[in-house]
N, C-alpha and C. Protein backbone atom coordinates (compact mmCIF):
# COMPACT_ATOMS: atom_id res chain seq x y z
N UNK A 1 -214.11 -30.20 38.05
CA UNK A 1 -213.95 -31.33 38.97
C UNK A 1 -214.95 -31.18 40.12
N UNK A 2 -215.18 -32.04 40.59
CA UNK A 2 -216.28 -32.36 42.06
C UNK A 2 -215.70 -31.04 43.08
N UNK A 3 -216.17 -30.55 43.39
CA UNK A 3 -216.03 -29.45 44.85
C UNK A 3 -216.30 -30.10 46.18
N UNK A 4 -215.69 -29.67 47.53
CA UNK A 4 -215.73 -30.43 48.75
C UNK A 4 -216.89 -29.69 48.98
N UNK A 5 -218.02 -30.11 49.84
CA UNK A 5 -219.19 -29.74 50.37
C UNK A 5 -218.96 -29.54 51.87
N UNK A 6 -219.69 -28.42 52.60
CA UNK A 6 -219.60 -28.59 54.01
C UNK A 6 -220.40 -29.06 54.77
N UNK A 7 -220.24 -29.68 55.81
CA UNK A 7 -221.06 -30.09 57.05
C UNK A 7 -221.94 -29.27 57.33
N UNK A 8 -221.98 -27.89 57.25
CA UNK A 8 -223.06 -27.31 57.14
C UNK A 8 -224.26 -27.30 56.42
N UNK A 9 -223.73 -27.10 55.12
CA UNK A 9 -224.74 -27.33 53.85
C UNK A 9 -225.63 -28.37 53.89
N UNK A 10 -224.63 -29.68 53.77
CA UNK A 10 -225.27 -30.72 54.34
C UNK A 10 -226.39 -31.17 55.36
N UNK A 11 -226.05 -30.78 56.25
CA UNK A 11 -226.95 -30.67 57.50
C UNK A 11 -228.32 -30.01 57.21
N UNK A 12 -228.26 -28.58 56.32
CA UNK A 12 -229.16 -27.92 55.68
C UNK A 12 -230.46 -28.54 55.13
N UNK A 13 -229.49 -29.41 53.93
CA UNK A 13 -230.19 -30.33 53.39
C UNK A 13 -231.10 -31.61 53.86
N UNK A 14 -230.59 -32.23 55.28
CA UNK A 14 -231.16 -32.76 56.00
C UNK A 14 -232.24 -32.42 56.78
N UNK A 15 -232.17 -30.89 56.94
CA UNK A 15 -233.42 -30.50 57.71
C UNK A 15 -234.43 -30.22 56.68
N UNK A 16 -234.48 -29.41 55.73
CA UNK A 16 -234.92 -29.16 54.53
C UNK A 16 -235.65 -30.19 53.33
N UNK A 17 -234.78 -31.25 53.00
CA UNK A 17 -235.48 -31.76 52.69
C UNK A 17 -235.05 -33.49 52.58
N UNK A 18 -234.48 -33.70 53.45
CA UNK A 18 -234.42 -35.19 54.06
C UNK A 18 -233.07 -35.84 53.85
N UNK A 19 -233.08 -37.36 54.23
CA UNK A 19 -231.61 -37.77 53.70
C UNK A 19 -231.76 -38.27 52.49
N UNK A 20 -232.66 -38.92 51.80
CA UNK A 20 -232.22 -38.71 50.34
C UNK A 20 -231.66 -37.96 49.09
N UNK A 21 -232.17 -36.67 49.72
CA UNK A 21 -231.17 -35.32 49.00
C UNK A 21 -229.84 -35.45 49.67
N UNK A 22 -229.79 -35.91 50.95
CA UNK A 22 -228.26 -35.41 51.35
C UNK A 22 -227.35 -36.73 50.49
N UNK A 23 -227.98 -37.88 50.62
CA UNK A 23 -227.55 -38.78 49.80
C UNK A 23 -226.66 -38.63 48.58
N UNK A 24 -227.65 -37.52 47.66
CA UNK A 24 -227.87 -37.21 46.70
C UNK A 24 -226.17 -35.82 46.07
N UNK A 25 -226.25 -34.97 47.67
CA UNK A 25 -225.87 -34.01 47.81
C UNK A 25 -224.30 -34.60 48.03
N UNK A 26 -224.01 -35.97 48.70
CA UNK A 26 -222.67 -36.60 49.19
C UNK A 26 -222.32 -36.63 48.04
N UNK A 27 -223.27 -37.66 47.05
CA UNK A 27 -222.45 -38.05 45.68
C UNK A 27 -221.86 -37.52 44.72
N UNK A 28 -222.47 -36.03 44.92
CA UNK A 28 -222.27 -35.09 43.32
C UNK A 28 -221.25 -34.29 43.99
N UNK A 29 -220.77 -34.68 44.95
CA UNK A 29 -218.74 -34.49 45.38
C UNK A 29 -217.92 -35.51 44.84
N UNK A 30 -218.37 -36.30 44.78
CA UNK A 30 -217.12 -37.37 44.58
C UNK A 30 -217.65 -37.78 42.84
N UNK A 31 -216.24 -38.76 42.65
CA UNK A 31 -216.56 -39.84 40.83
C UNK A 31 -217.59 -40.80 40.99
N UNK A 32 -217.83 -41.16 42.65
CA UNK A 32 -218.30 -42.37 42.66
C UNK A 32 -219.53 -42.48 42.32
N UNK A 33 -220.01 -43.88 41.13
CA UNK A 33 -221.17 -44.01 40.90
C UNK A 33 -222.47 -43.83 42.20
N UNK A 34 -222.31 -44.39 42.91
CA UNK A 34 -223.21 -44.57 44.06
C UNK A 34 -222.72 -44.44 45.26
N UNK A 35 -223.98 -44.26 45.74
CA UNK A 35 -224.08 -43.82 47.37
C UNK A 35 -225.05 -44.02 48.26
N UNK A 36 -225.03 -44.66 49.25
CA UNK A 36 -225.87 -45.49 49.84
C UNK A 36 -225.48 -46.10 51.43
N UNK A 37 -226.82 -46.31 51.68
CA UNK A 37 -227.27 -46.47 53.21
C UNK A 37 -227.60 -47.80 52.96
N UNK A 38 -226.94 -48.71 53.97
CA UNK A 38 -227.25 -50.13 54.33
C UNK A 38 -227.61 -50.29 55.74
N UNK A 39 -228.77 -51.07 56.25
CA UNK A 39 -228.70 -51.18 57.67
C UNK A 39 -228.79 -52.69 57.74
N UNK A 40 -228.38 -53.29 58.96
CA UNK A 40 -227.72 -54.29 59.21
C UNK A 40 -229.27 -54.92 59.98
N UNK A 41 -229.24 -56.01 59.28
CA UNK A 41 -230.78 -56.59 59.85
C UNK A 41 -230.16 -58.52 60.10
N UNK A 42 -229.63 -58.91 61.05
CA UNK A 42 -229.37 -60.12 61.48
C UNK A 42 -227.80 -60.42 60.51
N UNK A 43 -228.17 -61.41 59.43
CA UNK A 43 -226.77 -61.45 58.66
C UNK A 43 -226.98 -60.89 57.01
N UNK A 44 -227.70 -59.94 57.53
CA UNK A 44 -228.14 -59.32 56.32
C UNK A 44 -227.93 -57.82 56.27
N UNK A 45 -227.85 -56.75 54.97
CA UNK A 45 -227.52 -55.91 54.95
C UNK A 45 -228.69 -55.26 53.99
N UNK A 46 -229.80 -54.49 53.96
CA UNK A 46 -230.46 -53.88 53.29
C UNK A 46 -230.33 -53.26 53.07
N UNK A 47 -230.50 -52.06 52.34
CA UNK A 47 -230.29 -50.83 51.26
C UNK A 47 -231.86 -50.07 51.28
N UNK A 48 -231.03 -49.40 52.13
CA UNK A 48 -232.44 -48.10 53.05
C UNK A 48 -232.21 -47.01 51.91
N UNK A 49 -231.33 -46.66 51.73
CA UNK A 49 -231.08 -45.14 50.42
C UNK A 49 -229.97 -45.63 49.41
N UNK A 50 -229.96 -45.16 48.33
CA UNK A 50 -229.08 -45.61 47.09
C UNK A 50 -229.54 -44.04 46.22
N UNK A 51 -228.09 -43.45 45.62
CA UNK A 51 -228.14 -42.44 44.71
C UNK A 51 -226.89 -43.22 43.81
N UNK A 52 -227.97 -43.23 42.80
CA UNK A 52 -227.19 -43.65 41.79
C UNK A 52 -226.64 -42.62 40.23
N UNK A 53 -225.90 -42.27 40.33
CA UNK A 53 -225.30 -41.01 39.26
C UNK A 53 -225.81 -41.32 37.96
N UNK A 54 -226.26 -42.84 37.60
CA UNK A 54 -226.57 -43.14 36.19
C UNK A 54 -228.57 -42.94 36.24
N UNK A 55 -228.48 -43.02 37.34
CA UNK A 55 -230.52 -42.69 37.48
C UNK A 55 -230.73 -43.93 36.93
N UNK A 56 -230.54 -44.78 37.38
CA UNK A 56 -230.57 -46.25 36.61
C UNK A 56 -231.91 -46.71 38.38
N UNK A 57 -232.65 -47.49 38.59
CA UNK A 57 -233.26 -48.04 39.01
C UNK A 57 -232.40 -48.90 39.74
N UNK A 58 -232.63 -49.16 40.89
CA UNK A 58 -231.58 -50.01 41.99
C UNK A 58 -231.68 -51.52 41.74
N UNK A 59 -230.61 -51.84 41.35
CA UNK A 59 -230.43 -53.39 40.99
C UNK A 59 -230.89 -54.26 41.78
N UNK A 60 -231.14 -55.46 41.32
CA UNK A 60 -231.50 -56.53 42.34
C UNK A 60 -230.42 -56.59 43.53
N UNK A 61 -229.26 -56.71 43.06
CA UNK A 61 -227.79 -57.10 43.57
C UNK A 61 -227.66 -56.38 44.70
N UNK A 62 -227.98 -55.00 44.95
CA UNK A 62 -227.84 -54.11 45.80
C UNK A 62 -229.08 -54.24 47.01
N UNK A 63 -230.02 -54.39 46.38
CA UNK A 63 -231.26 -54.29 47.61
C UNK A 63 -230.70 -54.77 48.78
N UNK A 64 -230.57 -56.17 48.74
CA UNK A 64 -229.97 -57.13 49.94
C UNK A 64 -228.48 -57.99 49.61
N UNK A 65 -227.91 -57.72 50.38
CA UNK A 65 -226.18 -57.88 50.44
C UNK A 65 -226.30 -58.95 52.12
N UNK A 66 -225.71 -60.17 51.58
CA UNK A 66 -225.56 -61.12 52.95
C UNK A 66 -224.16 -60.64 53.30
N UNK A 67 -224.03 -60.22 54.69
CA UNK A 67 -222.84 -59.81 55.55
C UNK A 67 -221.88 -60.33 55.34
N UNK A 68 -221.49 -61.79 55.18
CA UNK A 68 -220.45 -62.63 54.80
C UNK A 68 -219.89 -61.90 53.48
N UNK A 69 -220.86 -61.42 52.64
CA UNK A 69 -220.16 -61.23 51.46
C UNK A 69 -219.92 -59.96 51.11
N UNK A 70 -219.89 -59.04 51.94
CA UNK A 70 -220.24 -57.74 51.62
C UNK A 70 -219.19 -56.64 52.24
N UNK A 71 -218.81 -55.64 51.73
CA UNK A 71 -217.79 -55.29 51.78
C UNK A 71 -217.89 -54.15 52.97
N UNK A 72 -219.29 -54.28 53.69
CA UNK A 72 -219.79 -53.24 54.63
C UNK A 72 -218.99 -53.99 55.84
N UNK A 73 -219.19 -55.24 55.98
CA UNK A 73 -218.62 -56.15 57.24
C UNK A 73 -217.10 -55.93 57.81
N UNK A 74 -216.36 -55.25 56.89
CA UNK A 74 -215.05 -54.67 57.45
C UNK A 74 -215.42 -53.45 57.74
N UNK A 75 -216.24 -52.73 57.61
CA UNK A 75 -216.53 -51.14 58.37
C UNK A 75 -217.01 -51.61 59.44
N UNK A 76 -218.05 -52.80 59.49
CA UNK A 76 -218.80 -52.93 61.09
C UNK A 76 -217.34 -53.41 61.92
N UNK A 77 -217.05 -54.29 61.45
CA UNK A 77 -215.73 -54.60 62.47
C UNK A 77 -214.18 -53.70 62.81
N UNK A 78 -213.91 -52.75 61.41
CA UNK A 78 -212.58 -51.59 62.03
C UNK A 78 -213.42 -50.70 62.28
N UNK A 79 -214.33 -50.34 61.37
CA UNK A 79 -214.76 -48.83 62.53
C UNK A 79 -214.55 -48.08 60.60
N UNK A 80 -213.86 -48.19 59.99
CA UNK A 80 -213.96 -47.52 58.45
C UNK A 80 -213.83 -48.62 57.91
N UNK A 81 -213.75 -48.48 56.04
CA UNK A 81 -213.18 -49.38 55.26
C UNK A 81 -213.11 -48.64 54.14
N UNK A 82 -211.32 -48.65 53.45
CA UNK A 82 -211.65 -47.80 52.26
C UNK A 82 -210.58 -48.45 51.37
N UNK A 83 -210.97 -48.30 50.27
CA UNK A 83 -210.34 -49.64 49.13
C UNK A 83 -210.79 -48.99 47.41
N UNK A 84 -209.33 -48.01 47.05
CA UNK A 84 -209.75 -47.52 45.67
C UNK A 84 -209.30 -48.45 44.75
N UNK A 85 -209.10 -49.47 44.70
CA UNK A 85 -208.75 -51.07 43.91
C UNK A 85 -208.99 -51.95 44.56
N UNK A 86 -210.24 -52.61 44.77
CA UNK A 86 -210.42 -53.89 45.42
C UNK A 86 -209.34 -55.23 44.73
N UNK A 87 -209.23 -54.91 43.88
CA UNK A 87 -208.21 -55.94 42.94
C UNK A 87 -206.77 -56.30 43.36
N UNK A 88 -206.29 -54.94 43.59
CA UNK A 88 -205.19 -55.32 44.45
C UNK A 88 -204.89 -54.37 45.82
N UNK A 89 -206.22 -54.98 46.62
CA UNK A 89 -205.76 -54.58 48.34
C UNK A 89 -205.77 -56.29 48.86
N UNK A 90 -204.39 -56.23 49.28
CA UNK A 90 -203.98 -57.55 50.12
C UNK A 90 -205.06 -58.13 50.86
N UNK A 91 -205.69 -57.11 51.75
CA UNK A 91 -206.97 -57.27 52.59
C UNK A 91 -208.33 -58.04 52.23
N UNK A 92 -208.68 -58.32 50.89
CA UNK A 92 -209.19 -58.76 49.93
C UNK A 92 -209.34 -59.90 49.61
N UNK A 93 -208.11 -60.20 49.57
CA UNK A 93 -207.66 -61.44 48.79
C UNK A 93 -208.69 -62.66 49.42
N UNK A 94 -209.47 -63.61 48.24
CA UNK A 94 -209.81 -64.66 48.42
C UNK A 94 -211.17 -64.49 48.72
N UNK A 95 -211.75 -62.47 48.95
CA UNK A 95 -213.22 -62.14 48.69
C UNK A 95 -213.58 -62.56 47.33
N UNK A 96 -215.28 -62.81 47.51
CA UNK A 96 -215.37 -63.19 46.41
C UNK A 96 -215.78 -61.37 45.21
N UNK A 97 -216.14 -60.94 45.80
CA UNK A 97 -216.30 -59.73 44.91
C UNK A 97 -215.04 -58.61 45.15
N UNK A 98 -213.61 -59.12 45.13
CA UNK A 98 -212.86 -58.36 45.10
C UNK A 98 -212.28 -58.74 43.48
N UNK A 99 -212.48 -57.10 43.35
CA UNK A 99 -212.16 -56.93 41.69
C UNK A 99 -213.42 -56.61 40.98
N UNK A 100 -214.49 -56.78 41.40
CA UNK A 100 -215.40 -57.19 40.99
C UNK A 100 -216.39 -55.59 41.45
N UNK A 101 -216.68 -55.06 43.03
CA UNK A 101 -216.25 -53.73 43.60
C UNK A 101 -215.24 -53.35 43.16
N UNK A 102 -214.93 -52.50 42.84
CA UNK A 102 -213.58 -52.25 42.64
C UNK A 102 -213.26 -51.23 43.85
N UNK A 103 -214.01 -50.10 43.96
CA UNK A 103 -213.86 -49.12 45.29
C UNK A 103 -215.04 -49.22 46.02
N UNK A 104 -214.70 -48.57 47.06
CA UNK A 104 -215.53 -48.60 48.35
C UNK A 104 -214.93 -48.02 49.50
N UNK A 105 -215.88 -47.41 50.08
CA UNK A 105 -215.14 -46.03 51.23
C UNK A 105 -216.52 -46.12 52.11
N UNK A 106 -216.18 -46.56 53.22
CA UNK A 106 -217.46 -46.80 54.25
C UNK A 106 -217.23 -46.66 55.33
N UNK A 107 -218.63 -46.02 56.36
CA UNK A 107 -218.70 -45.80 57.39
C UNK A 107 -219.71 -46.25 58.15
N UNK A 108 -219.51 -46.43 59.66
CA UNK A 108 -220.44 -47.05 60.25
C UNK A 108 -221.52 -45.99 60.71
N UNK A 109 -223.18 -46.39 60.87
CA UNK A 109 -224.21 -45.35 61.19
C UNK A 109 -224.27 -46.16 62.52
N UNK A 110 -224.63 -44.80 63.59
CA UNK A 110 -224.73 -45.90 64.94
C UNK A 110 -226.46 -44.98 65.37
N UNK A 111 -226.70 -45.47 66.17
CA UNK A 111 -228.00 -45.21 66.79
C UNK A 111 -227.60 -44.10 68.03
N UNK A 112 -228.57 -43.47 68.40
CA UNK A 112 -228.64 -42.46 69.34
C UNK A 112 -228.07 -43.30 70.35
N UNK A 113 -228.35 -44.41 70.84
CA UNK A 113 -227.69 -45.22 72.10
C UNK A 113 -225.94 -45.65 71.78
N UNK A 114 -225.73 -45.21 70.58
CA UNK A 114 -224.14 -45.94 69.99
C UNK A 114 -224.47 -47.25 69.71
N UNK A 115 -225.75 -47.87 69.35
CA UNK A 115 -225.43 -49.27 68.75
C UNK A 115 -225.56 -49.10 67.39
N UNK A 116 -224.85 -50.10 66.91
CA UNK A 116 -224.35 -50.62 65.54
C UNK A 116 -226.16 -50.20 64.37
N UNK A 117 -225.83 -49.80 63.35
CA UNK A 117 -227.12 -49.68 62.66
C UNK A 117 -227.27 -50.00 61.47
N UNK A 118 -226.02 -49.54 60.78
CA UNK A 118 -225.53 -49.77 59.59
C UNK A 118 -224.42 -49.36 58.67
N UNK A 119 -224.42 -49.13 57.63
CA UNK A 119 -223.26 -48.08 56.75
C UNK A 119 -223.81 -47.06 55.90
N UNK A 120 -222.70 -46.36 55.58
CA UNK A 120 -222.62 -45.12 54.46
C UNK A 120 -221.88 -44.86 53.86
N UNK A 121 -221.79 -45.66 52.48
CA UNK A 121 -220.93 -45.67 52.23
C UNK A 121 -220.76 -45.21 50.32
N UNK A 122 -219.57 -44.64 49.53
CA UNK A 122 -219.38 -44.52 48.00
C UNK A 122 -218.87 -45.92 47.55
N UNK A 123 -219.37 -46.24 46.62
CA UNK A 123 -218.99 -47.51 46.11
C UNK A 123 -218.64 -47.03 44.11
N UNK A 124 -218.31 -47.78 43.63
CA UNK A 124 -218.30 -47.52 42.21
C UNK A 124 -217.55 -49.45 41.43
N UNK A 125 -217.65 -49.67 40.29
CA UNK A 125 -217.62 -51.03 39.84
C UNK A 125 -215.95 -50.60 38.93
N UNK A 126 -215.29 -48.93 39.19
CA UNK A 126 -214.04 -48.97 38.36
C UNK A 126 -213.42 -48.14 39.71
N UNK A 127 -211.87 -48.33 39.16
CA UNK A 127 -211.17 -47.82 40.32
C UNK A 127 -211.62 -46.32 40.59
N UNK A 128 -211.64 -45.98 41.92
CA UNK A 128 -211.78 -44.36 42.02
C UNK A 128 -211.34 -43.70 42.92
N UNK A 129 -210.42 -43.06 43.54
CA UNK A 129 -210.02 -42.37 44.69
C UNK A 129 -210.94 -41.63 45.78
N UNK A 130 -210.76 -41.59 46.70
CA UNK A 130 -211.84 -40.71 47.59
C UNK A 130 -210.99 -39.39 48.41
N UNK A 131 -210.59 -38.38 48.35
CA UNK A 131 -209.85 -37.26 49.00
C UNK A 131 -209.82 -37.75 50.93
N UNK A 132 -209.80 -37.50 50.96
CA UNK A 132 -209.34 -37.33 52.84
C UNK A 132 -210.98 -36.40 52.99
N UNK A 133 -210.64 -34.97 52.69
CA UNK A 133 -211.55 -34.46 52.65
C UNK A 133 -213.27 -34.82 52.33
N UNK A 134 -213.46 -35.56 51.37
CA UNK A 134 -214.56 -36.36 51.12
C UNK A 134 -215.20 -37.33 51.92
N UNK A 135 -213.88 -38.35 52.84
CA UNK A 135 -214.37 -38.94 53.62
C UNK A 135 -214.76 -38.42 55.19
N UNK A 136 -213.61 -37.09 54.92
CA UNK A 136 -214.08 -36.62 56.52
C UNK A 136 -215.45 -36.34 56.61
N UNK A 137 -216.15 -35.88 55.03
CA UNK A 137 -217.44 -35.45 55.33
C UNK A 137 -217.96 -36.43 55.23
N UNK A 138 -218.41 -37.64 54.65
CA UNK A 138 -218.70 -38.81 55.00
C UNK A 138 -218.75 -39.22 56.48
N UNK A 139 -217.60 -39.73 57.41
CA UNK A 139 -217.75 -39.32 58.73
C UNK A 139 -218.41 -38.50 59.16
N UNK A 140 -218.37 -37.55 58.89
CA UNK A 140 -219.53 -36.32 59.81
C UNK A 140 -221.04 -36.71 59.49
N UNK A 141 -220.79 -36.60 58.48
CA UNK A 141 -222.22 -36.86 58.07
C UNK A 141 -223.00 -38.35 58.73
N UNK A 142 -222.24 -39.38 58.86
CA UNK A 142 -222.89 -40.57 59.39
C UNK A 142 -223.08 -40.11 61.21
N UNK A 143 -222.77 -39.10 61.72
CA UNK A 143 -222.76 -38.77 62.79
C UNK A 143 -224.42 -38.03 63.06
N UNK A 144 -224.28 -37.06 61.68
CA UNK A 144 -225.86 -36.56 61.85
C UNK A 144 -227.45 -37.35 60.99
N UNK A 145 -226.93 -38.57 60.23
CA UNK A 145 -227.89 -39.02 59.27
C UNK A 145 -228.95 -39.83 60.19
N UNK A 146 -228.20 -40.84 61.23
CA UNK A 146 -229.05 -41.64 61.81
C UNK A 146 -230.48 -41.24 62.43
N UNK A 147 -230.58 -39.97 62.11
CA UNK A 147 -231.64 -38.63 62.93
C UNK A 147 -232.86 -38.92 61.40
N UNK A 148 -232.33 -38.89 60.27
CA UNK A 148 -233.11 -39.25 59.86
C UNK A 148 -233.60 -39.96 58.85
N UNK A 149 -233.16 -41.25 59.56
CA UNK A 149 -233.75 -42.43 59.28
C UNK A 149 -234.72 -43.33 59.83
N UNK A 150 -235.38 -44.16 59.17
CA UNK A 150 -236.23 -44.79 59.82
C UNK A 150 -235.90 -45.97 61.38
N UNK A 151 -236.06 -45.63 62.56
CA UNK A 151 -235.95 -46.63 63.45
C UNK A 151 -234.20 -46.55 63.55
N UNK A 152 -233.59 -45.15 63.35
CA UNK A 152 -232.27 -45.26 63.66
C UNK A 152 -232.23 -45.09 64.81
């Protein structure tokens, strides 16, 4: 089964050899197909990093995500968002890609000043659980990533 990774290691990996490995390094903890960095550009959501477990080439679908429709827009507004059945979370209801995501566990990236930047978040297209533990490092980690990214 997946092993919990530490904030240390992690961090390691960030100095060493960037956030796409750490990207890389989040995912191969958890089931979830993907893992990925969105930053928030007007009512739009771009896709700065994507690790995808299938090594599949990043879909059209993913590059650019409009805010209205996107499942990052409840992390910018509670502060998390985590949903291991989009199908049946009440919260959902009447999205158009609920069911459709099926999970999603997201966090907000903020800028050295604390403004809003983007997300970080595991996503997958079948149901999947995320530990407590998994997301705490998720949290941590969106605390040290914005360091290195572009114009975070």
């Amino acid at each position: 089964m997946h092993t919990i990774r530490s904030l240390a290691a992690l961090s390691s990996i960030l100095e060493t050899r960037g956030a796409a490995a750490a990207i890389q390094h989040l995912n191969a903890g958890v089931a979830h197909r993907f893992t990925a960095v969105y930053r928030l550009d007007g009512d739009i959501l771009r896709n700065v990093l994507l690790w995808d477990k299938q090594g599949e080439i990043r879909p059209a679908y993913l590059a650019e995500v409009p805010l209205a429709t996107s499942f990052c827009q409840f992390v910018l507004r509670d502060g998390v968002f985590r949903t291991t059945n989009s199908a049946t979370d009440s919260r959902l209801d009447g999205h158009p890609y609920q069911g459709v995501m099926v999970c999603y566990h997201g966090v907000p990236l903020l800028t050295a000043q604390g403004e809003l930047w983007g997300t970080l978040c595991h996503f997958d297209v079948q149901e999947l659980p995320l530990s407590d533990a998994e997301f705490d490092l998720l949290q941590q980690t969106a605390q040290l990533l914005p360091g290195y990214l572009p114009q975070a």
